[in-house]
C-alpha atoms as a PDB file:
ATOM      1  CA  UNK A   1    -143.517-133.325 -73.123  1.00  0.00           C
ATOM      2  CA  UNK A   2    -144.400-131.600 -69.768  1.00  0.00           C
ATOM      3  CA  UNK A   3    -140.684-131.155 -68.797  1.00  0.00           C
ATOM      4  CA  UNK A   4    -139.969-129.598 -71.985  1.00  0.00           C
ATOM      5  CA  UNK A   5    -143.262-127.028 -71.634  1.00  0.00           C
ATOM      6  CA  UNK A   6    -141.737-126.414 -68.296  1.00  0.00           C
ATOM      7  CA  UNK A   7    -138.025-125.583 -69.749  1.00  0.00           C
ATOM      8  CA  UNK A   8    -139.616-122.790 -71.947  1.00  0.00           C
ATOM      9  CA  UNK A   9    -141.679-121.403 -69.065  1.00  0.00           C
ATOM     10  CA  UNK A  10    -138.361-120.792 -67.611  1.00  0.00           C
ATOM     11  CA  UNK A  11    -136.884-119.262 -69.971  1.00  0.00           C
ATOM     12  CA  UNK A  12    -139.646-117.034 -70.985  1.00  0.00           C
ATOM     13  CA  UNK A  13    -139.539-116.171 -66.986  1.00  0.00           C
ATOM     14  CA  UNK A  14    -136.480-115.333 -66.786  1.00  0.00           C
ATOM     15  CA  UNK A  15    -136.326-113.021 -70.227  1.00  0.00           C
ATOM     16  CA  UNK A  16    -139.172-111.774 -68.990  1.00  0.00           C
ATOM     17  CA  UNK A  17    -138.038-110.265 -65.856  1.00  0.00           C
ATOM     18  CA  UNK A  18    -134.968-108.915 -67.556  1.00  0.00           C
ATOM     19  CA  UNK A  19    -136.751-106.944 -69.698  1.00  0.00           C
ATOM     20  CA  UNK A  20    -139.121-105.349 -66.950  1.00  0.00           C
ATOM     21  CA  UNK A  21    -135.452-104.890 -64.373  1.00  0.00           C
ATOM     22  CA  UNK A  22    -138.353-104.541 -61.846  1.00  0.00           C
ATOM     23  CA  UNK A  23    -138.188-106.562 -58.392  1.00  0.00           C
ATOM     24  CA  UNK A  24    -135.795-108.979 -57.568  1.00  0.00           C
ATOM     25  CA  UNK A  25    -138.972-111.529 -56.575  1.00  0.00           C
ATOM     26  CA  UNK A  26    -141.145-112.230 -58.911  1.00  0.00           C
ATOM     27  CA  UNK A  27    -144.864-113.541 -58.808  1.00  0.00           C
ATOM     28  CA  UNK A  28    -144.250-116.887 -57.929  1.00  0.00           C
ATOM     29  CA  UNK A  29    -145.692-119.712 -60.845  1.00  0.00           C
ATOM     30  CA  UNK A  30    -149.017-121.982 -60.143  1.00  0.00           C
ATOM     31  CA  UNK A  31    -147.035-124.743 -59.063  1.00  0.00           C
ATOM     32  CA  UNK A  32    -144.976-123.519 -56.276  1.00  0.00           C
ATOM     33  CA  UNK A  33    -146.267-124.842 -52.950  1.00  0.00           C
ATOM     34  CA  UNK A  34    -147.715-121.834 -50.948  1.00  0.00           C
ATOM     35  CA  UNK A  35    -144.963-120.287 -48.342  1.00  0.00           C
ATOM     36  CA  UNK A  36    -142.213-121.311 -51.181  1.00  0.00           C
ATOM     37  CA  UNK A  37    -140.044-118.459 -52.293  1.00  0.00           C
ATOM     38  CA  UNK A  38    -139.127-117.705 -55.424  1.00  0.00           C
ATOM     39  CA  UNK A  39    -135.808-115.143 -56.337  1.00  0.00           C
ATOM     40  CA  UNK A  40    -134.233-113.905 -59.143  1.00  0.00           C
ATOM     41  CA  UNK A  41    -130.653-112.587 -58.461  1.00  0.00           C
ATOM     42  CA  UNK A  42    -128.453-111.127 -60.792  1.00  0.00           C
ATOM     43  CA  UNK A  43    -124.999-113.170 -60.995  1.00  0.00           C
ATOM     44  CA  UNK A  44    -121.471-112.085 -61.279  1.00  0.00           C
ATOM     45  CA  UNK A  45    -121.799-112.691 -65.320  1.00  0.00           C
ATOM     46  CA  UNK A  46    -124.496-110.161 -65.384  1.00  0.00           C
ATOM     47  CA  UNK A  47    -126.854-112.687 -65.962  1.00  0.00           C
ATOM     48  CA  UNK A  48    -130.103-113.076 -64.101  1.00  0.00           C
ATOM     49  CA  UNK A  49    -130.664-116.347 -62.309  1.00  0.00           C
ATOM     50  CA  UNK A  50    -133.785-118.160 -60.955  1.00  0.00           C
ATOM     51  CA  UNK A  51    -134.273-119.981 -56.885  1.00  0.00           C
ATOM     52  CA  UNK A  52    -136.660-121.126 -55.329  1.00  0.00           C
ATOM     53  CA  UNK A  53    -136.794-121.473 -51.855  1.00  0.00           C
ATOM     54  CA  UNK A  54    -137.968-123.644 -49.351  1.00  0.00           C
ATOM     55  CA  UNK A  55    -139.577-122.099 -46.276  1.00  0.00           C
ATOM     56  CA  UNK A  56    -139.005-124.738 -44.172  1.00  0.00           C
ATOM     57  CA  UNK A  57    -135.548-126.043 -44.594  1.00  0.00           C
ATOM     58  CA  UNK A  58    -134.187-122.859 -46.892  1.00  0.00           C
ATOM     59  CA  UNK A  59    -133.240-125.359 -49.273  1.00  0.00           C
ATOM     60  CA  UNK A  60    -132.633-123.914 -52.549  1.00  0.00           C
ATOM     61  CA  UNK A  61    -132.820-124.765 -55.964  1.00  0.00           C
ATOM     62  CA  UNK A  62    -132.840-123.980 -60.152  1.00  0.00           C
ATOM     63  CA  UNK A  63    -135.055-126.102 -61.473  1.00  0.00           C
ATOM     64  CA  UNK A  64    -139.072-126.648 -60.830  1.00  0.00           C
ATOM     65  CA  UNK A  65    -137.332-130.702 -61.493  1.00  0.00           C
ATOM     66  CA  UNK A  66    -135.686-130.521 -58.609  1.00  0.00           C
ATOM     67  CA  UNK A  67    -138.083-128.674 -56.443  1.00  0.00           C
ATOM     68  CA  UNK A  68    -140.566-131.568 -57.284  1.00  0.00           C
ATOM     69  CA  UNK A  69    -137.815-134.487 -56.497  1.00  0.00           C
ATOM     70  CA  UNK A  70    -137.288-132.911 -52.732  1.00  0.00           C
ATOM     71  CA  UNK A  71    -141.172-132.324 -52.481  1.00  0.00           C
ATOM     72  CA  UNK A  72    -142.060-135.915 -53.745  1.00  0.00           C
ATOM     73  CA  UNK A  73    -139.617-137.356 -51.077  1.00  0.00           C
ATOM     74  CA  UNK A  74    -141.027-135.374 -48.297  1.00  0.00           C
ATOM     75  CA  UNK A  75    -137.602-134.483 -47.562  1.00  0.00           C
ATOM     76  CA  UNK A  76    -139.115-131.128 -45.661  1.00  0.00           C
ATOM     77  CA  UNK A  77    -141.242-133.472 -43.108  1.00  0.00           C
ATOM     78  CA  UNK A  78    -137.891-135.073 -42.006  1.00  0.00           C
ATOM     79  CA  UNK A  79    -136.167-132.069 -41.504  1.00  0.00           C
ATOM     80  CA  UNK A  80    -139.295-131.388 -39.023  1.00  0.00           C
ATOM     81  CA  UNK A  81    -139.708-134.504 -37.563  1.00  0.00           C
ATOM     82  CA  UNK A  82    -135.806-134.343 -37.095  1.00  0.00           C
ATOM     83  CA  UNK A  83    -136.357-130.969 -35.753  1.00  0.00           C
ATOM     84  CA  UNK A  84    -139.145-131.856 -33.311  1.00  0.00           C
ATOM     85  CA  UNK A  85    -137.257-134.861 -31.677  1.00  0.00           C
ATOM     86  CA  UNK A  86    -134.410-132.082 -31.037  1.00  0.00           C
ATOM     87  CA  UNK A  87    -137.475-130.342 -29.088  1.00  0.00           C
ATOM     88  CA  UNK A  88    -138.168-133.075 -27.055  1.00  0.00           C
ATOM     89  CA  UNK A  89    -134.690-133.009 -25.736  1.00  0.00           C
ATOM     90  CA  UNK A  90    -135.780-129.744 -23.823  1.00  0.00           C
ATOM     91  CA  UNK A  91    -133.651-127.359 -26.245  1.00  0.00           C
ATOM     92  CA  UNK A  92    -133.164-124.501 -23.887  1.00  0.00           C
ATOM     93  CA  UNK A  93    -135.285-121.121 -25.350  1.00  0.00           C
ATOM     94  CA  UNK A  94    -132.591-118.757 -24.235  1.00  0.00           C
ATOM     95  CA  UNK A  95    -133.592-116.021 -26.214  1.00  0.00           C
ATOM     96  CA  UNK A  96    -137.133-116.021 -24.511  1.00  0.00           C
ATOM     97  CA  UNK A  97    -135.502-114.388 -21.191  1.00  0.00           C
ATOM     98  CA  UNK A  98    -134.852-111.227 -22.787  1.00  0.00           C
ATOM     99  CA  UNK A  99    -135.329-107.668 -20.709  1.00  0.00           C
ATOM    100  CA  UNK A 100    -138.484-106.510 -22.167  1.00  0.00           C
ATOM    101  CA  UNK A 101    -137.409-104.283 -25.265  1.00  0.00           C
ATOM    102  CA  UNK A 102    -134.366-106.012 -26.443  1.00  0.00           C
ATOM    103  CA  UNK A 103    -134.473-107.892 -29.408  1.00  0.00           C
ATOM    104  CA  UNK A 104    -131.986-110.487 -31.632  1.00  0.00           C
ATOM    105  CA  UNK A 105    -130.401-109.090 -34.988  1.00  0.00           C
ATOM    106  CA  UNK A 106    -128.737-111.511 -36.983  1.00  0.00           C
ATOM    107  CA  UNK A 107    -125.948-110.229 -39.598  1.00  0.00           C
ATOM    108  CA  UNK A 108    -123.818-111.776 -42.326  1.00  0.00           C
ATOM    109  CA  UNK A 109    -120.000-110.993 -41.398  1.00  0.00           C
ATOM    110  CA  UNK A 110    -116.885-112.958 -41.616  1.00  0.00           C
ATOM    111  CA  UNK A 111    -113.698-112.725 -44.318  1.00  0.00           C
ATOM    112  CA  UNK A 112    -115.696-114.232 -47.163  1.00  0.00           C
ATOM    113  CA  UNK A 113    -119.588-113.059 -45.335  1.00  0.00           C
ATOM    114  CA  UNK A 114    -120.598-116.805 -45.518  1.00  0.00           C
ATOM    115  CA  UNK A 115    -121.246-116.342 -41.556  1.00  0.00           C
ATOM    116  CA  UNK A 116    -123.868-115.454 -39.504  1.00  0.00           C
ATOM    117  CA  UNK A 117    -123.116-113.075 -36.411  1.00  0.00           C
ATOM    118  CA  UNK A 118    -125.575-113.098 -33.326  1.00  0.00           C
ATOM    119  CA  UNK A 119    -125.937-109.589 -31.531  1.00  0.00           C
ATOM    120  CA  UNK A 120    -128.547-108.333 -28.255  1.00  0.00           C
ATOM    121  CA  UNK A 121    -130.277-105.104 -29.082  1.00  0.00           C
ATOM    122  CA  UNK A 122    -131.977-102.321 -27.320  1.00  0.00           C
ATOM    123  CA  UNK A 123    -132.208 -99.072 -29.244  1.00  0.00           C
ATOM    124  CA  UNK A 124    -131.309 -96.874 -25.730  1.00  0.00           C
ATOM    125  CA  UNK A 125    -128.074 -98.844 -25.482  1.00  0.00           C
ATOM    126  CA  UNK A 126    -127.148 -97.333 -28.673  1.00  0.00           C
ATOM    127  CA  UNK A 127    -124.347-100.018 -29.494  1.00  0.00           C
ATOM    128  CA  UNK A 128    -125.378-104.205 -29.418  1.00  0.00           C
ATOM    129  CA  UNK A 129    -124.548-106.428 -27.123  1.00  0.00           C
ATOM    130  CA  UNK A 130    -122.566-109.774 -28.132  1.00  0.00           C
ATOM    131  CA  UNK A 131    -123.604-112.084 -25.395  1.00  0.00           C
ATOM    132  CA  UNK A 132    -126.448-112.751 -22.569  1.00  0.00           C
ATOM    133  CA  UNK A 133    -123.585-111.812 -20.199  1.00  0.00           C
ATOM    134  CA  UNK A 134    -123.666-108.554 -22.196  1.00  0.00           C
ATOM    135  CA  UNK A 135    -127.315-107.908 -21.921  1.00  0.00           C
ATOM    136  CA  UNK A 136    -127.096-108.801 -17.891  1.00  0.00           C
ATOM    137  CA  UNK A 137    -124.052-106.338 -17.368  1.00  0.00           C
ATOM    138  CA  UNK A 138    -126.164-103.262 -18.861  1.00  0.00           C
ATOM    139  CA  UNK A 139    -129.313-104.450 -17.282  1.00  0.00           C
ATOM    140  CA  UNK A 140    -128.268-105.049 -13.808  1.00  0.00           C
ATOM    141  CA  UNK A 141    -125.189-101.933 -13.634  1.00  0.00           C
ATOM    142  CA  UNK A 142    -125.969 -99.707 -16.706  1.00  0.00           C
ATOM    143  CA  UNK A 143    -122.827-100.670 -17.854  1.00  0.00           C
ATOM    144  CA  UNK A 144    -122.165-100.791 -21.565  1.00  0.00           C
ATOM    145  CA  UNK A 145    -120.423-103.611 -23.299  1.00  0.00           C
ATOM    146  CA  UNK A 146    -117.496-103.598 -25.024  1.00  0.00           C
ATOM    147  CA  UNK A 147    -118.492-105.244 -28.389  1.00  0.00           C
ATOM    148  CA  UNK A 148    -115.217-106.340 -30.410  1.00  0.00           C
ATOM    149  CA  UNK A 149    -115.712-109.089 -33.443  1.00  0.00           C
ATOM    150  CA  UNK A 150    -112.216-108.770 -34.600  1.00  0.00           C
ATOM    151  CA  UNK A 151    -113.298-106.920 -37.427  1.00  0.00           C
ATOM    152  CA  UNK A 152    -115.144-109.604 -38.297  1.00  0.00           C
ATOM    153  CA  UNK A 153    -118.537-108.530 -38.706  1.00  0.00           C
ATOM    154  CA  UNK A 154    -119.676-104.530 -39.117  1.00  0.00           C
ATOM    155  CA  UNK A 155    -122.180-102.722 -37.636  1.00  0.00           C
ATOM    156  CA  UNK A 156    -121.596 -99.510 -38.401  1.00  0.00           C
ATOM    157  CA  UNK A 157    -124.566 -99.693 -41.104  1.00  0.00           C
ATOM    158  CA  UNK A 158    -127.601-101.643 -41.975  1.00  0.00           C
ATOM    159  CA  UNK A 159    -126.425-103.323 -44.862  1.00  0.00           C
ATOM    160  CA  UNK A 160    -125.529-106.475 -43.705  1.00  0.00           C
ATOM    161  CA  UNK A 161    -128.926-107.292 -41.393  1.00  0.00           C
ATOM    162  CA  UNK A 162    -130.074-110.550 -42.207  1.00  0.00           C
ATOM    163  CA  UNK A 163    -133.420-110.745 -39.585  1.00  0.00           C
ATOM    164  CA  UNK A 164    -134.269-109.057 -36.448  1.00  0.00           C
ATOM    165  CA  UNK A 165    -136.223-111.285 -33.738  1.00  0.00           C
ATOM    166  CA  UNK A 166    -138.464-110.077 -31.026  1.00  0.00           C
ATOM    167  CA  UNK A 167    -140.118-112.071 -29.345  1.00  0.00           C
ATOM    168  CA  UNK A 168    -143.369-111.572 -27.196  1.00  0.00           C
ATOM    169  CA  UNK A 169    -143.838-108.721 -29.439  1.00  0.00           C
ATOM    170  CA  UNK A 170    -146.790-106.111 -28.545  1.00  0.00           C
ATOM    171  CA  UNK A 171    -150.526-107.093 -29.395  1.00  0.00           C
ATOM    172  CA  UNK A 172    -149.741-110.784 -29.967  1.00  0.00           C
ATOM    173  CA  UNK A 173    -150.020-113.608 -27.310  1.00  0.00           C
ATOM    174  CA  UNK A 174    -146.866-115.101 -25.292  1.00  0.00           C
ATOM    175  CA  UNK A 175    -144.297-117.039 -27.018  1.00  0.00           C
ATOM    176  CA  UNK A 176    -145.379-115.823 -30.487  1.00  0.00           C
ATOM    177  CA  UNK A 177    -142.121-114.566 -32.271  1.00  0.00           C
ATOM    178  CA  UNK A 178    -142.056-112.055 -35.094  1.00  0.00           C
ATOM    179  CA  UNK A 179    -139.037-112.039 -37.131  1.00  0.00           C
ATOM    180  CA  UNK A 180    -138.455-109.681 -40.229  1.00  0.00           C
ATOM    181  CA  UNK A 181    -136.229-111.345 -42.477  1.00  0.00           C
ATOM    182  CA  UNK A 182    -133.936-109.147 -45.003  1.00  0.00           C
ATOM    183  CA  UNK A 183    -133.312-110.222 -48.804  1.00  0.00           C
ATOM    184  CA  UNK A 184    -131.677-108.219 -51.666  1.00  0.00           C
ATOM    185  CA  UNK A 185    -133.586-106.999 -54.566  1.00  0.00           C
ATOM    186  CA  UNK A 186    -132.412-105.404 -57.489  1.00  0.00           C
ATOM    187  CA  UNK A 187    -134.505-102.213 -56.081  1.00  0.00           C
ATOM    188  CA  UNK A 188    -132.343-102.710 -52.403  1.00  0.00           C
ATOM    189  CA  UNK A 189    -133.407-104.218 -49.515  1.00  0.00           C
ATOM    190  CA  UNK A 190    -136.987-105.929 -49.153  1.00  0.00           C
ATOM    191  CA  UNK A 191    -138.171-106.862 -45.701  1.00  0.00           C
ATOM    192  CA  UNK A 192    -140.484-109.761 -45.109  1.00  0.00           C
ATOM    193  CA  UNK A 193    -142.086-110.648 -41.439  1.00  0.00           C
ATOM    194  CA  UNK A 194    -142.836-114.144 -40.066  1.00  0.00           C
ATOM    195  CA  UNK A 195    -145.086-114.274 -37.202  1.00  0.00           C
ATOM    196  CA  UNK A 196    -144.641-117.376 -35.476  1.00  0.00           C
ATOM    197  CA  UNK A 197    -147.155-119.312 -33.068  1.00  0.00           C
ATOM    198  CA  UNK A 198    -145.160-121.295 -30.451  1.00  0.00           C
ATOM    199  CA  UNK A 199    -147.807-124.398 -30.366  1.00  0.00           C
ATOM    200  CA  UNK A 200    -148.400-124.910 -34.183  1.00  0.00           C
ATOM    201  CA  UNK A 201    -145.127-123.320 -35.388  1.00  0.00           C
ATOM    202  CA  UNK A 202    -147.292-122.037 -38.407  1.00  0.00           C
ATOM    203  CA  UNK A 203    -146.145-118.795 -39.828  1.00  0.00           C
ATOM    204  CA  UNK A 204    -148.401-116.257 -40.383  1.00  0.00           C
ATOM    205  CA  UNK A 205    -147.292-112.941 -42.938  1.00  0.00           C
ATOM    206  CA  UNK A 206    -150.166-110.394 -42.288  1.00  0.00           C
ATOM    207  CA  UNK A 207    -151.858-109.068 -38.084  1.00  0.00           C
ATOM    208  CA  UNK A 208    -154.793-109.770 -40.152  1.00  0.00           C
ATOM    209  CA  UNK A 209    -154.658-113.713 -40.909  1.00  0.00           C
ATOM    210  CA  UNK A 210    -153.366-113.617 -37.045  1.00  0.00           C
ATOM    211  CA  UNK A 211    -156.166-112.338 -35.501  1.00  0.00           C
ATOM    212  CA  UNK A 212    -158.541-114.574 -38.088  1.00  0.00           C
ATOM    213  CA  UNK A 213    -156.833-117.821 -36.483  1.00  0.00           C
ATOM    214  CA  UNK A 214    -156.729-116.938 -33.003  1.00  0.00           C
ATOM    215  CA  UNK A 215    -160.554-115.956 -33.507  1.00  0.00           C
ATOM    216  CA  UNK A 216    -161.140-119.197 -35.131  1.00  0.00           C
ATOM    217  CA  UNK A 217    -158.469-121.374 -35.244  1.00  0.00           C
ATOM    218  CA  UNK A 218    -158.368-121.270 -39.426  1.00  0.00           C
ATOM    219  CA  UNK A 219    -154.927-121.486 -41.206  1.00  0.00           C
ATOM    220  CA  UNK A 220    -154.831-118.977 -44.190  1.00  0.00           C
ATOM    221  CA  UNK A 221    -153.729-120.692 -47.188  1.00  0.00           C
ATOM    222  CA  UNK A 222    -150.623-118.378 -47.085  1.00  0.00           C
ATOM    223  CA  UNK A 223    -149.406-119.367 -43.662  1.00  0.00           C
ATOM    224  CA  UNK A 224    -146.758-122.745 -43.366  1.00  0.00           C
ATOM    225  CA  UNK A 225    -144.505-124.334 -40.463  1.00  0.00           C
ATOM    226  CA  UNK A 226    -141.186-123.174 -39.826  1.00  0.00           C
ATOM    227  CA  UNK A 227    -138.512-124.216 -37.955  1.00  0.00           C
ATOM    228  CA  UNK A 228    -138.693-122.113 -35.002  1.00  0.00           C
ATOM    229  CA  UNK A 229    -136.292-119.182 -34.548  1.00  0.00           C
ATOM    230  CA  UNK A 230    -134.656-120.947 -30.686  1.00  0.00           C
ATOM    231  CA  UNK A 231    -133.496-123.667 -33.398  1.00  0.00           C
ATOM    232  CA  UNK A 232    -132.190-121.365 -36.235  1.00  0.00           C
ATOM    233  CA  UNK A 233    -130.361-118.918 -34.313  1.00  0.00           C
ATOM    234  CA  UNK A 234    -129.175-121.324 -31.312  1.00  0.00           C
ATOM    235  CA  UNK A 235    -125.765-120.487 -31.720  1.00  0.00           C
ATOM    236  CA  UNK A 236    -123.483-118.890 -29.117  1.00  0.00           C
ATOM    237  CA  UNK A 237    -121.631-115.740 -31.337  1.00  0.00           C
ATOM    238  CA  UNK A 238    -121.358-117.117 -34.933  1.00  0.00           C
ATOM    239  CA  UNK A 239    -122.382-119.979 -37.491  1.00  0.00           C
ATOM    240  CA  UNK A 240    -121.944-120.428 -40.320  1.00  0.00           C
ATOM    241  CA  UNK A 241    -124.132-119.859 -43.216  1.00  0.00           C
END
């Protein structure tokens, strides 16, 4: 009886939202863990269809069913624990020696965009740089990279940003890492930030639950781990989405 309430929840959801044609993300339901995120994306058929999210893995499914089968088998603590014993093997944190100011941007690229380009920014350079060896040449001799992707991956505009990842960010302790992730909306472009705590690896959305647990070591209800951005974006030039 339950899984048939659900069923017409969902549908009422989704007829719902396309009547309002408001945001592309919706107010999540009661049942979706906190840190989950739920999306509604229009589909080639015109038709508006449901995801939801998982923080942790980015695992994403259709059906509150299936969400409840992966949370059930805890399939999110494995990816962790698989994740930590990774960390234990001393996974190199290039991205922490970074000249102060420059920053990772991550953007979607490739024939069919199911790739995920790397690039080394710093706004004076006015063009990004591809590799470490790129960021080293401007530092140490000014001089600017050459930055060819076959064509593979634009940055002319801003369209195709999928994060941007500073880390040791102003106001915030060393090692934290704030990355501002981009998702399309039916209103454009929404942008989300993650503020990450190298020791926990909780997330944090807001400065404000921040500074409330590094004054008192509480987790907002709102914060969850995440698998930290030196494992996500550990890729030399390109990976695939």
């Amino acid at each position: 009886m339950e899984d048939s309430v659900s069923d017409v929840e969902e549908v009422k959801l989704l007829e719902d939202v396309k009547g309002k044609m408001e945001d592309a993300v919706v107010e999540a339901p009661d049942w979706l863990p906190d840190g989950w995120i739920m999306e509604v994306q229009r589909g080639d058929d015109g038709a508006l269809y449901k995801y939801f999210i998982s923080p942790v893995s980015g695992a994403k499914f259709r059906m509150k069913s299936d969400v409840l089968n992966y949370l059930f088998s805890e399939m999110d603590e494995h990816y962790l624990e698989a994740k930590d014993s990774v960390d234990h093997k001393m996974l190199p944190k290039s991205h922490e020696c970074l000249p102060k100011g420059w920053f990772l941007e991550i953007r979607a690229g490739g024939e069919n965009m199911d790739k995920m380009y790397k690039f080394y920014v710093y706004p004076a350079l006015g063009v990004p740089a591809f590799s470490k060896e790129d960021v080293l040449l401007y530092v140490n001799e000014m001089k600017i990279p050459e930055c060819d992707r076959n064509g593979q991956c634009d940055t002319s505009s801003r369209d195709n940003i999928l994060a941007e990842v500073e880390f040791n960010p102003s106001g915030l302790p060393d090692g934290w890492v704030k990355e501002m992730v981009y998702r399309k909306t039916l209103k454009g472009t929404r942008k989300d930030p993650y503020y990450t705590d190298p020791v926990s690896r909780y997330a944090f959305r807001t400065l404000t639950s921040i500074d409330r647990f590094l004054q008192t070591g509480n987790i907002s209800k709102r914060s969850f781990s995440k698998t930290s951005v030196h494992e996500l974006y550990n890729f030399e030039k390109s990976a695939n989405l």
